[in-house]
Protein backbone atom coordinates (compact mmCIF):
# COMPACT_ATOMS: atom_id res chain seq x y z
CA UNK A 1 35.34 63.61 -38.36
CA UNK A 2 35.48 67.57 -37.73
CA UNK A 3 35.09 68.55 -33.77
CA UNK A 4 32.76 71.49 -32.76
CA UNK A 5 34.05 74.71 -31.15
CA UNK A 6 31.83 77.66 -29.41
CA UNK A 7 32.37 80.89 -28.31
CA UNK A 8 29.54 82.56 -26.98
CA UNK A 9 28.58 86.12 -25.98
CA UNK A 10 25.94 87.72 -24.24
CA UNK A 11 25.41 90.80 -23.08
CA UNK A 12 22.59 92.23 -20.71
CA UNK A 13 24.22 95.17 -18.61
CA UNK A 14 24.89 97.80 -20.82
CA UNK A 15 25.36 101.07 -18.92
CA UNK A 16 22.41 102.75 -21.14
CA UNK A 17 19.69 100.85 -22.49
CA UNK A 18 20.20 97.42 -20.54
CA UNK A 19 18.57 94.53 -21.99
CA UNK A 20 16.99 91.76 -20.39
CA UNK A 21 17.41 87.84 -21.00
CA UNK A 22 21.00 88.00 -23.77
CA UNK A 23 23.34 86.42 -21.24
CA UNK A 24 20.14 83.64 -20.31
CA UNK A 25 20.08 82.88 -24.72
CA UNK A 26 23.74 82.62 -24.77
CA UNK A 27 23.79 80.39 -21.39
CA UNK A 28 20.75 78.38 -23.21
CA UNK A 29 22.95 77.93 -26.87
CA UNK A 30 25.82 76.50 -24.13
CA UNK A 31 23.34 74.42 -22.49
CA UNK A 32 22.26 72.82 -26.43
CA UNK A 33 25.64 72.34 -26.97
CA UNK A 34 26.36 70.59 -24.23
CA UNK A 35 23.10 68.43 -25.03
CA UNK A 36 24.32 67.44 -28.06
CA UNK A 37 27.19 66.36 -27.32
CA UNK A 38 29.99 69.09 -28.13
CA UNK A 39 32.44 69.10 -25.02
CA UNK A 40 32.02 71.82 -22.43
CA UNK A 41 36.00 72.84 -22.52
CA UNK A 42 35.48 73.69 -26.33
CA UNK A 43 32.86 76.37 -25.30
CA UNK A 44 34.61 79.85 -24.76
CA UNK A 45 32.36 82.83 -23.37
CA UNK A 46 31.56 86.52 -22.33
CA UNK A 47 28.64 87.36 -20.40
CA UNK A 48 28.03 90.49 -19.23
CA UNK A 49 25.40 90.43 -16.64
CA UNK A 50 24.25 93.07 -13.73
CA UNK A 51 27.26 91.45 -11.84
CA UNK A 52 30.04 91.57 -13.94
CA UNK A 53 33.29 93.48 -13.13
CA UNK A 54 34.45 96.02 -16.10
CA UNK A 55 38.02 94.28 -14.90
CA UNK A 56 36.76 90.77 -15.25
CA UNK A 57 38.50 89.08 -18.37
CA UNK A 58 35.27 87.21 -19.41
CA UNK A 59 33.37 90.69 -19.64
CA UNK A 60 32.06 90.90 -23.36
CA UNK A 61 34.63 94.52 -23.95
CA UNK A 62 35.75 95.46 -27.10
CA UNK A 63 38.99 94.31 -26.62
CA UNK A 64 37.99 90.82 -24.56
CA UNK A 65 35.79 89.81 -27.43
CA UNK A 66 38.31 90.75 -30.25
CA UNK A 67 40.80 88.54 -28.38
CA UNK A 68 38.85 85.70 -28.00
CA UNK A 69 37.91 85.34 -31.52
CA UNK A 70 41.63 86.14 -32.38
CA UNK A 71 42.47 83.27 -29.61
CA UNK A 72 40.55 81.12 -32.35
CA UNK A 73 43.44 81.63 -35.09
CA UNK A 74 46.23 80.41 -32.68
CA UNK A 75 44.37 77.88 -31.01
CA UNK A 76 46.58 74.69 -31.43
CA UNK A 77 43.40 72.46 -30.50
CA UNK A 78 41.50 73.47 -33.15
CA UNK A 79 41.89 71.39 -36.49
CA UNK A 80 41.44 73.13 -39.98
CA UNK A 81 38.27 71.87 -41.14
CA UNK A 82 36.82 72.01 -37.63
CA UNK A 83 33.54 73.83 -37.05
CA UNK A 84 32.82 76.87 -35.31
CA UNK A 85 30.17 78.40 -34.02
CA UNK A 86 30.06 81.98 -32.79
CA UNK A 87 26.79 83.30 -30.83
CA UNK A 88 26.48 86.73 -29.94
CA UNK A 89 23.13 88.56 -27.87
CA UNK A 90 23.31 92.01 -27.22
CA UNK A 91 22.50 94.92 -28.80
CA UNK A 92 23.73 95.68 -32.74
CA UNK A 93 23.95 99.33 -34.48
CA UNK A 94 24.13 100.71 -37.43
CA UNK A 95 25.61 103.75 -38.99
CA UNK A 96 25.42 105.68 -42.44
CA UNK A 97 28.59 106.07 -43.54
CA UNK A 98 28.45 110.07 -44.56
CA UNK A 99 28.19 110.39 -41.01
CA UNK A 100 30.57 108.42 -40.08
CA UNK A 101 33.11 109.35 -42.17
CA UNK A 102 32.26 113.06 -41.59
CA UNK A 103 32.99 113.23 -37.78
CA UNK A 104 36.02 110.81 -38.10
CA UNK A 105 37.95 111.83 -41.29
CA UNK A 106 36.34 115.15 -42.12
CA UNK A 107 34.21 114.39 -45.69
CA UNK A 108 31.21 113.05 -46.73
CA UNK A 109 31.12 109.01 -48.23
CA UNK A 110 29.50 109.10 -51.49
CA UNK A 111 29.91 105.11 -52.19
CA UNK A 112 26.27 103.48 -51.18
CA UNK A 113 28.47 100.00 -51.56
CA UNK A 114 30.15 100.63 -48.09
CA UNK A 115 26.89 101.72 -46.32
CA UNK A 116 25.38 101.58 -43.74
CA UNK A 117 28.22 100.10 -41.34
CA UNK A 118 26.38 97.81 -38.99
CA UNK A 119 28.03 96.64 -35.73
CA UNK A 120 27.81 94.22 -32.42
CA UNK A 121 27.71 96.58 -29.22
CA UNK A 122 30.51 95.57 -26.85
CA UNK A 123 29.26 96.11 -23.20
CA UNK A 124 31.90 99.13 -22.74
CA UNK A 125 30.52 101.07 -25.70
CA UNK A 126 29.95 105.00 -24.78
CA UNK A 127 32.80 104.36 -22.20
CA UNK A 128 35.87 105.72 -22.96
CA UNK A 129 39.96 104.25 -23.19
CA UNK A 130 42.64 104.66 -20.61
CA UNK A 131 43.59 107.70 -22.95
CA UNK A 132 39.69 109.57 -23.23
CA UNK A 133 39.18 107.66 -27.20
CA UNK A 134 35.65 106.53 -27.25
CA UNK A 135 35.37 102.46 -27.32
CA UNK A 136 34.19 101.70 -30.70
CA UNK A 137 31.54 99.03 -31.59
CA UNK A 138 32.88 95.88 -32.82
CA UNK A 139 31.62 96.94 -37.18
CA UNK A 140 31.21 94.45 -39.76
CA UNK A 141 34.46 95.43 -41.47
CA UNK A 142 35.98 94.61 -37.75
CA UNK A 143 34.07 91.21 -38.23
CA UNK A 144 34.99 90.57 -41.60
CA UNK A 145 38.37 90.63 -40.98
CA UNK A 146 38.57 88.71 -37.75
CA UNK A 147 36.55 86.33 -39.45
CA UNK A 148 39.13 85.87 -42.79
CA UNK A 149 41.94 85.34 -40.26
CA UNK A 150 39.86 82.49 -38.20
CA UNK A 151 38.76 81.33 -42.18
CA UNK A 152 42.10 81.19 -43.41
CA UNK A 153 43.83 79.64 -40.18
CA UNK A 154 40.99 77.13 -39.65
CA UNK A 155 38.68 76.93 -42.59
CA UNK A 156 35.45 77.58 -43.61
CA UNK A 157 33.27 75.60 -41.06
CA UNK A 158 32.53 79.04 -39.23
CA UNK A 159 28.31 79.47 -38.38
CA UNK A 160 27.86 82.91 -37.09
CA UNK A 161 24.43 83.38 -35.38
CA UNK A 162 23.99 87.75 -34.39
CA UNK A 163 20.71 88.12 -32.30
CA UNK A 164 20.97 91.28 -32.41
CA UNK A 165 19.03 94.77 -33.77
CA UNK A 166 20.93 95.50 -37.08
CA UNK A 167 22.25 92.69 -38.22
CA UNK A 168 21.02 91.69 -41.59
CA UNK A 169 24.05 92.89 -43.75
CA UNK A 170 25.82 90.10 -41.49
CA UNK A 171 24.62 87.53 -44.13
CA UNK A 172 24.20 87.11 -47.72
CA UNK A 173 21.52 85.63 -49.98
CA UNK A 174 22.04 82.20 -50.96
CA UNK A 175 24.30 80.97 -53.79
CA UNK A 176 21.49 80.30 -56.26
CA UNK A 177 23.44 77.22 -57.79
CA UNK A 178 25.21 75.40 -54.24
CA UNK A 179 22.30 77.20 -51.83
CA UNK A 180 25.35 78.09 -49.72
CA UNK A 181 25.85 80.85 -47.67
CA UNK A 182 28.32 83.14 -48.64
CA UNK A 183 29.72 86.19 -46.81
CA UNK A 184 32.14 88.99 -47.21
CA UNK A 185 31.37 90.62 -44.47
């Protein structure tokens, strides 16, 4: 029988625009969980509340929340086949891409395939690197690959909830044959 994984991430205390009760969902999805029976040590998580550190290593950064879903791939606990579920609360974006792509690379993105770029908003994002580069959002092309490696390491099992502004190109339509869920985000 396939075992249940979790990480979960929440994310009230962002430095503008706070929001109010992300950290108390993603505390709630651990307490369900835990009700039904998956094991507390297979539950990873980033809050970031009024209280947490920048420093802390559980604070939902950029960087912290990339690692943790890369800590997925390597994890030696976690069978291929297993399931995994990935929560996230905090606030989402979205970009067109002629923007985008004019302030990063100069010229304007005429392909309406790639657009808009939506994105999870880490808790440092309008903060700045140890170098002055702004912290990017965490986009769906970010996703979609972190989400191939877990896929191909681990399998398919992976359930993806995003309660978050912005997120519907973070799912697909039905397979109108199988009814299944299929992403290439």
């Amino acid at each position: 029988a396939s075992r249940f994984w979790a990480v979960l991430i929440g994310i009230d205390a962002y430095e503008s625009n706070p929001l109010h009760g992300c950290v108390s969902d993603a505390l709630s999805m651990k307490r369900l969980l835990i009700h039904i029976g998956m094991p507390e040590y297979r539950i990873q998580y980033l809050l970031g509340s009024r209280n947490t550190s920048r420093n802390d290593p559980l604070t939902p950064s950029h960087a912290n929340i990339v690692n943790m879903l890369y800590s997925l791939v390597d994890n030696p606990d976690i069978e291929r086949g297993d399931n995994i579920i990935i929560y996230y609360a905090g606030h989402g974006s979205s970009y067109h891409c002629s923007d985008h792509f004019t302030s990063a690379l100069g010229f304007k993105c005429r392909n309406s395939d790639v657009c808009p770029i939506e994105a999870l908003c880490p808790i440092d994002r309008d903060t700045t690197d140890a170098y002055g580069r702004p912290i990017p959002d965490l986009s769906d092309r970010e996703l979609n690959a972190l989400f191939t490696e877990i896929s191909l390491s681990k399998g398919h099992k992976i359930t993806f909830f995003a309660d978050c502004c912005h997120a519907s190109g973070m799912s697909r339509d039905p397979d109108p044959e199988t009814g299944l869920r299929n992403s290439s985000f």
